[in-house]
PDB file of N, CA and C in Angstrom:
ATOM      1  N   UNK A   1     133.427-148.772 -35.679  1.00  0.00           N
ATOM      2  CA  UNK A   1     132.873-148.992 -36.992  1.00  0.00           C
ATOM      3  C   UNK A   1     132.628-147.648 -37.658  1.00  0.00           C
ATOM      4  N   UNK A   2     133.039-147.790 -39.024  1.00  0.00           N
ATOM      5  CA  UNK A   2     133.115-146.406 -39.857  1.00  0.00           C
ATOM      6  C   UNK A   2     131.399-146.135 -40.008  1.00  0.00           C
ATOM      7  N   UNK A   3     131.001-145.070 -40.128  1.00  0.00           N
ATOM      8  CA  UNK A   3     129.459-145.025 -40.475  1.00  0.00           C
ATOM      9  C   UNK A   3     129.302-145.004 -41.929  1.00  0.00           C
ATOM     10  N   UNK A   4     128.604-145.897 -42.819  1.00  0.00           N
ATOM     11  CA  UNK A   4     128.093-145.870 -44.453  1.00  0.00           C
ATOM     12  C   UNK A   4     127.252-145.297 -44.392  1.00  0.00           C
ATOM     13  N   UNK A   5     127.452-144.537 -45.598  1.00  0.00           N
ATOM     14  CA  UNK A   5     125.800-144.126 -45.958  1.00  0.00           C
ATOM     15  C   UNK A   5     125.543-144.574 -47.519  1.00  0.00           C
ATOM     16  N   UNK A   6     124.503-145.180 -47.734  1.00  0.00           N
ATOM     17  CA  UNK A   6     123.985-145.337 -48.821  1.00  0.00           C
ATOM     18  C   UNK A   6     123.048-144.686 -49.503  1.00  0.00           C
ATOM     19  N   UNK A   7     122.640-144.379 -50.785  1.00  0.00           N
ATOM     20  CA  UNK A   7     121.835-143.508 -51.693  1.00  0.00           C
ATOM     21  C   UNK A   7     121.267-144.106 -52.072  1.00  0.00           C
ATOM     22  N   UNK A   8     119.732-144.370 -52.437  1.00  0.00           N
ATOM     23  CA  UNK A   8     118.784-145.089 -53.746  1.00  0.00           C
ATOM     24  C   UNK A   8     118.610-143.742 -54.365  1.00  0.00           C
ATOM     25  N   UNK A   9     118.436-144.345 -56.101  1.00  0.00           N
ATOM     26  CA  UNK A   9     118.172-143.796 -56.713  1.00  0.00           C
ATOM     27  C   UNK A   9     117.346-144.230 -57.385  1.00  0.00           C
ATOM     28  N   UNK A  10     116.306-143.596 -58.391  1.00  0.00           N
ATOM     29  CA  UNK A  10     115.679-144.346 -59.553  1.00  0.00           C
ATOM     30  C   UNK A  10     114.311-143.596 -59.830  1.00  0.00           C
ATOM     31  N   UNK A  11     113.664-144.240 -60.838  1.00  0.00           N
ATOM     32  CA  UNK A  11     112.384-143.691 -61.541  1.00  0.00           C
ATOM     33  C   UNK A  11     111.511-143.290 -60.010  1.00  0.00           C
ATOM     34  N   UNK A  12     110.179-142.356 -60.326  1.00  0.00           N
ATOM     35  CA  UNK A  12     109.232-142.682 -59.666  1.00  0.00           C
ATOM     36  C   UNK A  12     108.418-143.486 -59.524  1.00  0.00           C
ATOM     37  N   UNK A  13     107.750-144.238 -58.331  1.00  0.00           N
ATOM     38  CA  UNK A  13     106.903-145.117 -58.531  1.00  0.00           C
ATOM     39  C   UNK A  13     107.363-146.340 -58.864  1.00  0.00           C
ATOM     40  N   UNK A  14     108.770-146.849 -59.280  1.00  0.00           N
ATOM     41  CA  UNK A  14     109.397-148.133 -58.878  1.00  0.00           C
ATOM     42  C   UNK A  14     109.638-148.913 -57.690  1.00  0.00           C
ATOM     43  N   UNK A  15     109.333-148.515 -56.991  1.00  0.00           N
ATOM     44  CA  UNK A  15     109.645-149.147 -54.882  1.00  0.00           C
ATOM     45  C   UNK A  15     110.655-148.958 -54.314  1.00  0.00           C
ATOM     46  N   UNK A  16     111.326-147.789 -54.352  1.00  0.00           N
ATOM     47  CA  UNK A  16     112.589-147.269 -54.101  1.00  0.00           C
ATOM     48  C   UNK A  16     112.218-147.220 -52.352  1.00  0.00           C
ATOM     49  N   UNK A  17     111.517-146.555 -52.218  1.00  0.00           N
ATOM     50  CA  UNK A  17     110.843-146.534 -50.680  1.00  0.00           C
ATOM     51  C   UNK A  17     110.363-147.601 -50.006  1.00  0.00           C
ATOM     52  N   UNK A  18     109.542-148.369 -50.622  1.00  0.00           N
ATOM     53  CA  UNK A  18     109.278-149.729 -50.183  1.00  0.00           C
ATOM     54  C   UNK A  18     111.013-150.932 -49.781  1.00  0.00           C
ATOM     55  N   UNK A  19     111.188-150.620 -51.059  1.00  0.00           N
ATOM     56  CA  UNK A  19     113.055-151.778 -51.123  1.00  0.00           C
ATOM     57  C   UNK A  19     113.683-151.157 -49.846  1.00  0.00           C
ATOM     58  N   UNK A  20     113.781-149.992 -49.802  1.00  0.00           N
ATOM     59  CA  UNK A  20     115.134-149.349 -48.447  1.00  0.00           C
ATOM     60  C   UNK A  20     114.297-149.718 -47.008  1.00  0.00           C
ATOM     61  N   UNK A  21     113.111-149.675 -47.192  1.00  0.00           N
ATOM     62  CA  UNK A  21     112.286-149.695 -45.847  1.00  0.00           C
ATOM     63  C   UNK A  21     112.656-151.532 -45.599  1.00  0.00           C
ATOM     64  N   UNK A  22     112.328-152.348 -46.469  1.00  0.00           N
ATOM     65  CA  UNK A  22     112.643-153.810 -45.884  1.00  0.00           C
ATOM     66  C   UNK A  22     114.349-154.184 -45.761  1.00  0.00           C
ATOM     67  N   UNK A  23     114.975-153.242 -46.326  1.00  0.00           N
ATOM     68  CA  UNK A  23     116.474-153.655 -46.105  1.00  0.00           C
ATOM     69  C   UNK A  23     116.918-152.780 -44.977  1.00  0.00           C
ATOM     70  N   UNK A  24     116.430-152.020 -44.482  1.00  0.00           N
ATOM     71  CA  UNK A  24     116.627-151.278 -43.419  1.00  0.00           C
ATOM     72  C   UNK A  24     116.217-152.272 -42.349  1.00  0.00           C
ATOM     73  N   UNK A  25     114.925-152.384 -41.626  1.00  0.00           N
ATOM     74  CA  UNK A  25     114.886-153.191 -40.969  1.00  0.00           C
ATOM     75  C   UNK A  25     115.679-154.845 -41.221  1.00  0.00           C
ATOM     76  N   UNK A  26     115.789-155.290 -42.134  1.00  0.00           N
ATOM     77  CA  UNK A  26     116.731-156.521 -42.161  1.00  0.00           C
ATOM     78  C   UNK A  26     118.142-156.109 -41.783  1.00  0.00           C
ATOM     79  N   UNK A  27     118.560-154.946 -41.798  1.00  0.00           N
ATOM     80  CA  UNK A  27     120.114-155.166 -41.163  1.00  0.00           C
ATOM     81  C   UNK A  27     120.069-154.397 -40.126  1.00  0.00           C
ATOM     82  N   UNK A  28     118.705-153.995 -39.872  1.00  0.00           N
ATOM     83  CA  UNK A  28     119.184-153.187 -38.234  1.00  0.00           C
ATOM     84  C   UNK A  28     118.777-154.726 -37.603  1.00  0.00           C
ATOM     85  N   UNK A  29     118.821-155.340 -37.538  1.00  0.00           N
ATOM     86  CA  UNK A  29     119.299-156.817 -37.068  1.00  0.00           C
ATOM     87  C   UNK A  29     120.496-156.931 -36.206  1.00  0.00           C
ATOM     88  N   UNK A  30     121.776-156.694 -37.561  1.00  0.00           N
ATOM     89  CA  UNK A  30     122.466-156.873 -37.084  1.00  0.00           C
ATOM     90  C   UNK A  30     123.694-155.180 -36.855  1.00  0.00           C
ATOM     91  N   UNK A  31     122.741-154.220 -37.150  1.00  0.00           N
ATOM     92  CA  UNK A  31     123.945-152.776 -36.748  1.00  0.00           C
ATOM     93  C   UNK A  31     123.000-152.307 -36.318  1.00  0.00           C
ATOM     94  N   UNK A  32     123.696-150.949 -36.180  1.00  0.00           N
ATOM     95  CA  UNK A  32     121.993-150.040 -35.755  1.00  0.00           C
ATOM     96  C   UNK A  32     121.972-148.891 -37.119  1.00  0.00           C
ATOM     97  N   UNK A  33     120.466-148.331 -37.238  1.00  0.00           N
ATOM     98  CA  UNK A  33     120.719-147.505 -38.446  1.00  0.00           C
ATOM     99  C   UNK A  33     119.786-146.388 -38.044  1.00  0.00           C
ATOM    100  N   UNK A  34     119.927-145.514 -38.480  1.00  0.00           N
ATOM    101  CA  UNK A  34     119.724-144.065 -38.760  1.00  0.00           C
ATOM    102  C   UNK A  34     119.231-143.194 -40.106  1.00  0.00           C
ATOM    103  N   UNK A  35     117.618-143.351 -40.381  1.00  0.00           N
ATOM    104  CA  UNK A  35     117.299-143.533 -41.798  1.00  0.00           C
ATOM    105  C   UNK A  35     117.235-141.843 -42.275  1.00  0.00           C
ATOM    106  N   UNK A  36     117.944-141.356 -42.901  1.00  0.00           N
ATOM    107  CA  UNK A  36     117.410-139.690 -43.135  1.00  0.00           C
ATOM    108  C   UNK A  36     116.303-139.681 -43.935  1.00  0.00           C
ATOM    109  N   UNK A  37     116.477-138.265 -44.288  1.00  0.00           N
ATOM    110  CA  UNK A  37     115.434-137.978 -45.208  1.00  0.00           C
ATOM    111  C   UNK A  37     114.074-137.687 -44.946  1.00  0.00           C
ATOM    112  N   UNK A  38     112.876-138.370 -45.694  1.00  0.00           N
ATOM    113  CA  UNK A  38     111.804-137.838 -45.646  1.00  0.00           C
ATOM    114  C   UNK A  38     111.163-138.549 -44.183  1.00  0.00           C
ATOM    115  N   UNK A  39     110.973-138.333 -43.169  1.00  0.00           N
ATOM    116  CA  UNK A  39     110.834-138.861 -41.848  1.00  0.00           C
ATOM    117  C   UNK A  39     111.618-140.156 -41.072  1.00  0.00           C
ATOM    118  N   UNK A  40     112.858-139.237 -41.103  1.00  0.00           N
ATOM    119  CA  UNK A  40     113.819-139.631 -40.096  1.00  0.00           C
ATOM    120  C   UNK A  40     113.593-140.686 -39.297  1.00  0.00           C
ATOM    121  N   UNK A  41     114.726-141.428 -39.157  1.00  0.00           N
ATOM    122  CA  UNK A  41     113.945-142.299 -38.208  1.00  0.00           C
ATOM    123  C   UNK A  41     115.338-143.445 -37.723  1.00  0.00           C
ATOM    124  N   UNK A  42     115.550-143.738 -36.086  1.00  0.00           N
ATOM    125  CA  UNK A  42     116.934-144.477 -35.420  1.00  0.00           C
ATOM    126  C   UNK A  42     116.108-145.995 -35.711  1.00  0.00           C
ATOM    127  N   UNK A  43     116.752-147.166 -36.018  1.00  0.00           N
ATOM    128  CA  UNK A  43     116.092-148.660 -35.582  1.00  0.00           C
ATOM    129  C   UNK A  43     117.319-149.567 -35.735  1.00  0.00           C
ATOM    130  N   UNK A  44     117.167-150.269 -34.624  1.00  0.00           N
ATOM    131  CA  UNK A  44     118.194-151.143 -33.715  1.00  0.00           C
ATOM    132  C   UNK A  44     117.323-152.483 -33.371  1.00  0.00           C
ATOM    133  N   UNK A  45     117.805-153.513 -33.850  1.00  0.00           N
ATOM    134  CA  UNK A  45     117.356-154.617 -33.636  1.00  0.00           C
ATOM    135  C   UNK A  45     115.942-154.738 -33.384  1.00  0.00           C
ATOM    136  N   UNK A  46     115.240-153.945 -34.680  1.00  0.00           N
ATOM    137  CA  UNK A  46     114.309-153.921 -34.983  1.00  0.00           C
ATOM    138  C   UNK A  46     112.938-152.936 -34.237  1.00  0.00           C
ATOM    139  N   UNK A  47     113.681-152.731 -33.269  1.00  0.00           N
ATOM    140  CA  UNK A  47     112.836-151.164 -32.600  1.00  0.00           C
ATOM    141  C   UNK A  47     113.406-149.532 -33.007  1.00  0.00           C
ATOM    142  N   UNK A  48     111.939-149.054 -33.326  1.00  0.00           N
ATOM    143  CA  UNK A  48     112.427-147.903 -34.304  1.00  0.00           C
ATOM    144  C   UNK A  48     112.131-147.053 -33.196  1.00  0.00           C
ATOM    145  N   UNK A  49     112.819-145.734 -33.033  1.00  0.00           N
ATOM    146  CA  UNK A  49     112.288-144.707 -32.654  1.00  0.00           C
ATOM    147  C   UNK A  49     112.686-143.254 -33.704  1.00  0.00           C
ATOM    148  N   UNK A  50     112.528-142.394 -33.090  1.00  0.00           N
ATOM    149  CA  UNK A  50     111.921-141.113 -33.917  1.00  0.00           C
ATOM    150  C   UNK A  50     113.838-140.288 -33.877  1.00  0.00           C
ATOM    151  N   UNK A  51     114.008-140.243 -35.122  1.00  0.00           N
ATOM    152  CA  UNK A  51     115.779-139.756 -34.917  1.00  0.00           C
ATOM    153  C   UNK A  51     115.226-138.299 -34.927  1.00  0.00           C
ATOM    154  N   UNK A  52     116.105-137.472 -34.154  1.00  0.00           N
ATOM    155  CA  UNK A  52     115.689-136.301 -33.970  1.00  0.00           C
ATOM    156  C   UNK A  52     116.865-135.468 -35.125  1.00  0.00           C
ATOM    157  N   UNK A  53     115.932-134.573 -35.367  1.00  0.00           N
ATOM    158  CA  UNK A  53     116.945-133.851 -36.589  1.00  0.00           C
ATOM    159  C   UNK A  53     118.313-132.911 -36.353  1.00  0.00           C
ATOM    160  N   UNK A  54     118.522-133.197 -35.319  1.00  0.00           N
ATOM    161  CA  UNK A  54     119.998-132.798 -35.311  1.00  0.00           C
ATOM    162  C   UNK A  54     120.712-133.790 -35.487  1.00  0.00           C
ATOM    163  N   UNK A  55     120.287-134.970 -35.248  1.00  0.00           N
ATOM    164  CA  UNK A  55     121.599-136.150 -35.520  1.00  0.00           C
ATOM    165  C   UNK A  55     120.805-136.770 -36.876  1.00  0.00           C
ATOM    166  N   UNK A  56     119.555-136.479 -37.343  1.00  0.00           N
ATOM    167  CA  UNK A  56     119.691-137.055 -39.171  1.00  0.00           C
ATOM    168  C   UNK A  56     120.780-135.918 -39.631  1.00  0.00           C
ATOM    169  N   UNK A  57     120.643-134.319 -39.548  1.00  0.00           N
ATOM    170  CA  UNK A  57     121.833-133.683 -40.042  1.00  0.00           C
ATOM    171  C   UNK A  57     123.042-133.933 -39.608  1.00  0.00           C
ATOM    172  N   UNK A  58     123.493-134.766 -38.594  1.00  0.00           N
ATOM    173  CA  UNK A  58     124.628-135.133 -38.241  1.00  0.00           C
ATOM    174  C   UNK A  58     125.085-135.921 -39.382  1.00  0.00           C
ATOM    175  N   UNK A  59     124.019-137.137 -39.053  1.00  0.00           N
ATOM    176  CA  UNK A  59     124.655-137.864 -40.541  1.00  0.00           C
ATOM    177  C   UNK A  59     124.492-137.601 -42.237  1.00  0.00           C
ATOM    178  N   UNK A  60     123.800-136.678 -42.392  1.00  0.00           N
ATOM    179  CA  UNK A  60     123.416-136.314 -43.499  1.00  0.00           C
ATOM    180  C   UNK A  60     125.134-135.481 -44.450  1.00  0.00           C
ATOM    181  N   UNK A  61     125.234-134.992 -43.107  1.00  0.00           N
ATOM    182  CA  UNK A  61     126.887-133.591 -43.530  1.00  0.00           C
ATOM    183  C   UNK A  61     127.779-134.569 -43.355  1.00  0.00           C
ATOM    184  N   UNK A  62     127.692-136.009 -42.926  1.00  0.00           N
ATOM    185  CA  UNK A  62     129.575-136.533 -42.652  1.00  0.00           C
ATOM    186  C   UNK A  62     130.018-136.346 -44.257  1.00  0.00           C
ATOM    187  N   UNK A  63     129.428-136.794 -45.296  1.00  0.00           N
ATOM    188  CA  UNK A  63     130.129-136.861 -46.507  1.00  0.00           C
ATOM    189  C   UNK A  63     130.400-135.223 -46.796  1.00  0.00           C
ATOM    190  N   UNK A  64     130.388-134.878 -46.732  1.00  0.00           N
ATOM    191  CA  UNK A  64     130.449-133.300 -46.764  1.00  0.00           C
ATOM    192  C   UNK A  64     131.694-132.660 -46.255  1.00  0.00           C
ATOM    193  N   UNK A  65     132.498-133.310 -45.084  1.00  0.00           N
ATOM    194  CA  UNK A  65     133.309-133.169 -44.576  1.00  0.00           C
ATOM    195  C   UNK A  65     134.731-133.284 -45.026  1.00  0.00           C
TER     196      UNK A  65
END
């Protein structure tokens, strides 16, 4: 499976953070995900652990490539 990455964008203070946080856990259901950004973070069928920052910059640079 190819790895996606997706972007939110938008105003401040609209629930940009709140929206990605419940759609994150709803599809690490069914893939596993790897959240960058502002406290990183691996969750797989709904158990999160702590992504360590060499592999959020792993996935952070694939588009880059």
């Amino acid at each position: 499976m190819e790895p996606v990455r997706i972007s939110i964008i938008g105003i401040d203070g609209f629930g940009k953070s709140a929206t990605t946080l419940k759609a994150v856990h709803s599809l690490s259901l069914s893939v596993p995900i790897c959240k960058i950004g502002r406290t990183p973070f691996y969750i797989s069928k709904g158990n999160i652990s702590p992504c360590l920052p060499k592999t959020a910059n792993f996935f952070e640079n694939l588009s880059e490539g």
